[in-house]
Protein backbone atom coordinates (compact mmCIF):
# COMPACT_ATOMS: atom_id res chain seq x y z
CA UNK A 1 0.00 0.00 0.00
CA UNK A 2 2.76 2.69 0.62
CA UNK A 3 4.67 1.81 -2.79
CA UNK A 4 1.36 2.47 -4.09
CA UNK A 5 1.54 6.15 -2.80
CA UNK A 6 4.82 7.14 -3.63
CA UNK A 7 4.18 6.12 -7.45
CA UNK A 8 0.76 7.99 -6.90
CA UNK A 9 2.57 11.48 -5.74
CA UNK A 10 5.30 11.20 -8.05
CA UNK A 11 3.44 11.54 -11.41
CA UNK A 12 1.55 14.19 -10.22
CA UNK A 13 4.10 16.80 -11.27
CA UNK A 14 7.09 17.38 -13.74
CA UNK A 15 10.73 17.55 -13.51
CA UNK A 16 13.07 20.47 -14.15
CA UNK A 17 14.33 17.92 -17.05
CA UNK A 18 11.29 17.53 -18.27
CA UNK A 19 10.19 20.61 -18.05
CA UNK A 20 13.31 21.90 -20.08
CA UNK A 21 12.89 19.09 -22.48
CA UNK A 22 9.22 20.12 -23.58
CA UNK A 23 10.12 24.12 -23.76
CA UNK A 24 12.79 23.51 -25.93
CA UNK A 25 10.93 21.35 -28.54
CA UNK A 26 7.87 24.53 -27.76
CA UNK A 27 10.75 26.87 -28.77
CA UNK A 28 11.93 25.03 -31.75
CA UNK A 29 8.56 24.57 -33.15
CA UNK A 30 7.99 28.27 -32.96
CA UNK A 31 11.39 29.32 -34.83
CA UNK A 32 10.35 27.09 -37.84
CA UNK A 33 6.89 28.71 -37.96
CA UNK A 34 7.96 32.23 -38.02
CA UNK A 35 9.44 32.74 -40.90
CA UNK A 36 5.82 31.00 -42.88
CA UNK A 37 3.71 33.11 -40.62
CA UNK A 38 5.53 36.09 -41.61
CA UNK A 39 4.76 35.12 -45.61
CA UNK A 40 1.22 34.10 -44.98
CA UNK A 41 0.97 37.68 -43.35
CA UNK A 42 2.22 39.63 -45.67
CA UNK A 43 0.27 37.55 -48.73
CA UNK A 44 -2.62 38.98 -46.84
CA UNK A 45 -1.84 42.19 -46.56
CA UNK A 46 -1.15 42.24 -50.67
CA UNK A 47 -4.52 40.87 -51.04
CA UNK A 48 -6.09 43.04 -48.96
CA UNK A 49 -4.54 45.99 -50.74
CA UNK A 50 -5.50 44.40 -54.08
CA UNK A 51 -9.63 43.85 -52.74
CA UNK A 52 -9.84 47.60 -51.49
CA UNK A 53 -8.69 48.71 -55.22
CA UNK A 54 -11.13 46.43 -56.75
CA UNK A 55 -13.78 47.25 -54.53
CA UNK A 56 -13.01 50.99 -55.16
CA UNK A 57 -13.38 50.41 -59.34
CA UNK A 58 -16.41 48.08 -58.84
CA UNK A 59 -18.13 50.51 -56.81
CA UNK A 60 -17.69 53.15 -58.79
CA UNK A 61 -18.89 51.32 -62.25
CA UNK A 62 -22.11 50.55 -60.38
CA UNK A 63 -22.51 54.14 -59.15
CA UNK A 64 -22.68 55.34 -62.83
CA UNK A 65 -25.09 52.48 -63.80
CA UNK A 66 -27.47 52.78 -60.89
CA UNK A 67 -27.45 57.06 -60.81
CA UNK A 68 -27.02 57.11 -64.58
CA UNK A 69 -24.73 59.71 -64.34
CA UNK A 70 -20.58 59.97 -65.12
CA UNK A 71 -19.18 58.91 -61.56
CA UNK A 72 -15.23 59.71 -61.26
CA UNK A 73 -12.30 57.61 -58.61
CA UNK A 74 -9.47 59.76 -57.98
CA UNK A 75 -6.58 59.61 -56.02
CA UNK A 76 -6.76 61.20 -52.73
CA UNK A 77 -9.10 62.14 -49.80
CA UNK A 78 -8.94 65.66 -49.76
CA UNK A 79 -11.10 68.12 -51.22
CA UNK A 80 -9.44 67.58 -54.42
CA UNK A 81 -8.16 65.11 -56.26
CA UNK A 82 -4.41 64.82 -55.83
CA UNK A 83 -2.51 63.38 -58.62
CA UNK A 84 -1.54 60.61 -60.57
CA UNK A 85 0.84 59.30 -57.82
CA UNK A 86 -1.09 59.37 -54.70
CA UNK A 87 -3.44 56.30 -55.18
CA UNK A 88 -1.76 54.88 -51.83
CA UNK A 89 -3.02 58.03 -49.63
CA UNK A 90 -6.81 56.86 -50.19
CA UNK A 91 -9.29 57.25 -52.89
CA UNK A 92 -12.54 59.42 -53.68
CA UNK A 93 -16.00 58.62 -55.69
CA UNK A 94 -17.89 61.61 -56.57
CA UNK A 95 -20.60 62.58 -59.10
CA UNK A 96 -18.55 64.16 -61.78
CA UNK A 97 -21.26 66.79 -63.34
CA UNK A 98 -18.83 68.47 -65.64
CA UNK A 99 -17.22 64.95 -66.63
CA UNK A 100 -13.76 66.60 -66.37
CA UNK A 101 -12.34 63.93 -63.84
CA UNK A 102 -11.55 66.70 -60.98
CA UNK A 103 -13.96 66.84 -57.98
CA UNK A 104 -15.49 70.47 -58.29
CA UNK A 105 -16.96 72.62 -56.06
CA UNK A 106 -20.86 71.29 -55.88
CA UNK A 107 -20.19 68.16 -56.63
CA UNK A 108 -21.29 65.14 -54.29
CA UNK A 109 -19.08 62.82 -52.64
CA UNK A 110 -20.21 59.49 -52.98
CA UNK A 111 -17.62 57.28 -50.92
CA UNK A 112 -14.22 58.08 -49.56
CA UNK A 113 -12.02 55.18 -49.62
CA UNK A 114 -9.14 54.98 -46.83
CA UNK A 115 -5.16 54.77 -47.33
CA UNK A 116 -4.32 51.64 -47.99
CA UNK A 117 -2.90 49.78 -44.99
CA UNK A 118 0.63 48.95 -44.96
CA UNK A 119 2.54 51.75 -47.39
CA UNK A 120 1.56 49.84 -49.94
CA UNK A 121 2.61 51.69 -53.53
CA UNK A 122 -0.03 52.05 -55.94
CA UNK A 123 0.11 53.07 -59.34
CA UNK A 124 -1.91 54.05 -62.37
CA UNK A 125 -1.12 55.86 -65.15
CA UNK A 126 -3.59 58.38 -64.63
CA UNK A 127 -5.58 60.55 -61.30
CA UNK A 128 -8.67 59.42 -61.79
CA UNK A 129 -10.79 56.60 -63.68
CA UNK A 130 -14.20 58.22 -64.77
CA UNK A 131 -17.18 55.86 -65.66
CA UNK A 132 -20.22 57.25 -68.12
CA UNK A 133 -23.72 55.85 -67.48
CA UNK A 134 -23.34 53.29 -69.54
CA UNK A 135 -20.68 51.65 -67.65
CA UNK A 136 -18.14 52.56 -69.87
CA UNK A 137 -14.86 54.32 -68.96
CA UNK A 138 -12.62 56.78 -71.43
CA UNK A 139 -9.81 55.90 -69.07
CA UNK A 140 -8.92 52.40 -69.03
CA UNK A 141 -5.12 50.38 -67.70
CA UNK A 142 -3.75 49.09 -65.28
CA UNK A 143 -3.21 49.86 -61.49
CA UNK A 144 -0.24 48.32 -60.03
CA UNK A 145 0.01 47.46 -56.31
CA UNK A 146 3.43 47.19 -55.03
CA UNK A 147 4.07 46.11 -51.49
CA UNK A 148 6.43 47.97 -49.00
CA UNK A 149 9.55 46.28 -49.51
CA UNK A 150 9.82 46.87 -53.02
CA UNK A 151 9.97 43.45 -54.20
CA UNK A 152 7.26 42.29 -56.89
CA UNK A 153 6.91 38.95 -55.06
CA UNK A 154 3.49 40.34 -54.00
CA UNK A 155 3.10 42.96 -56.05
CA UNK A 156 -0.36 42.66 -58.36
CA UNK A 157 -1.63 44.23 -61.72
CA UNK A 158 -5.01 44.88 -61.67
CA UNK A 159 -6.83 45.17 -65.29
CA UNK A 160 -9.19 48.04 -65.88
CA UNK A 161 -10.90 47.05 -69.07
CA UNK A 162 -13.42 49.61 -71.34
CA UNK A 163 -15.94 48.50 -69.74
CA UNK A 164 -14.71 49.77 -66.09
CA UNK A 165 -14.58 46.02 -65.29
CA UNK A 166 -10.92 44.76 -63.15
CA UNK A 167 -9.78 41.76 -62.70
CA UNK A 168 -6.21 40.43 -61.33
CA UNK A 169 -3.83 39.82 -63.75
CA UNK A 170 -1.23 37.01 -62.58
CA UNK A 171 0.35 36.40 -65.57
CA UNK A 172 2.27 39.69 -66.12
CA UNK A 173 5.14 40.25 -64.34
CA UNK A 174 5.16 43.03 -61.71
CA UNK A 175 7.91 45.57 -61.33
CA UNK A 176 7.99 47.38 -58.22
């Protein structure tokens, strides 16, 4: 009955050995998963970056449809529309009454879209995409998202067609 008890209150705890043993293979684990978790991450981010553009073009194609009116995206979040290379700093949808792709005095503000998280580069070859009623744009090409490191690994071209439809383009080579 008392060897019974000792091998009863023995395996009720650990050893320092043990202990050491089972924090070490906890520690290894965790060094071989960083480096994936930081790639999975920053995949994420990309993509994220990439929706938030799409979201911004779709939105504003469906604007022009559903008001049947020219609806404009431009580059920035301030009164105006900044230029060609500040599609990173946010975007904004407006009515465009004149159709002259510059938000105007009097004309309504749709949706703003935030900075995109990250510093995230984001190009297009022009400072704003304008969409007729139709659902047609005079202003078609391609955005390019670039992440902040510079390398194209997740860097994205997104495909504005004449139609003011996008779509991801994989195929082409990024250059960030």
């Amino acid at each position: 009955m008392q060897g019974q008890r000792a091998s009863a209150s023995r395996t009720q705890g650990m050893t320092v050995l043990e202990l050491l043993t089972v924090l070490t293979i906890v520690a290894l684990l965790a060094a071989v998963a960083t480096p994936s978790m930081a790639a999975l991450l920053a995949r994420n981010r990309a993509d994220a970056a990439v929706d938030q553009m799409m979201t911004a073009v779709r939105f504003t194609r469906h604007l022009a449809i559903s008001r049947g009116a020219t609806a404009t995206l431009c580059a920035g979040l301030g009164t105006n529309c900044a230029g060609k290379d500040a599609w990173h700093e946010g975007a904004t949808v407006f009515l465009d009454a004149d159709k002259d792709g510059r938000l105007d005095p009097g004309e309504t503000v749709v949706q703003r879209f935030p900075a995109i998280e990250g510093s995230y580069g984001v190009a297009y070859s022009r400072s704003s995409l304008r969409v007729s009623p139709s659902g047609l744009t005079s202003t078609p090409g391609t955005i390019t998202i670039c992440p902040p490191s510079g390398s194209a690994a997740n860097g994205t071209h997104l495909k504005v067609n004449n139609q003011a439809r996008v779509e991801v383009d994989r195929k082409t080579k990024v250059s960030c």
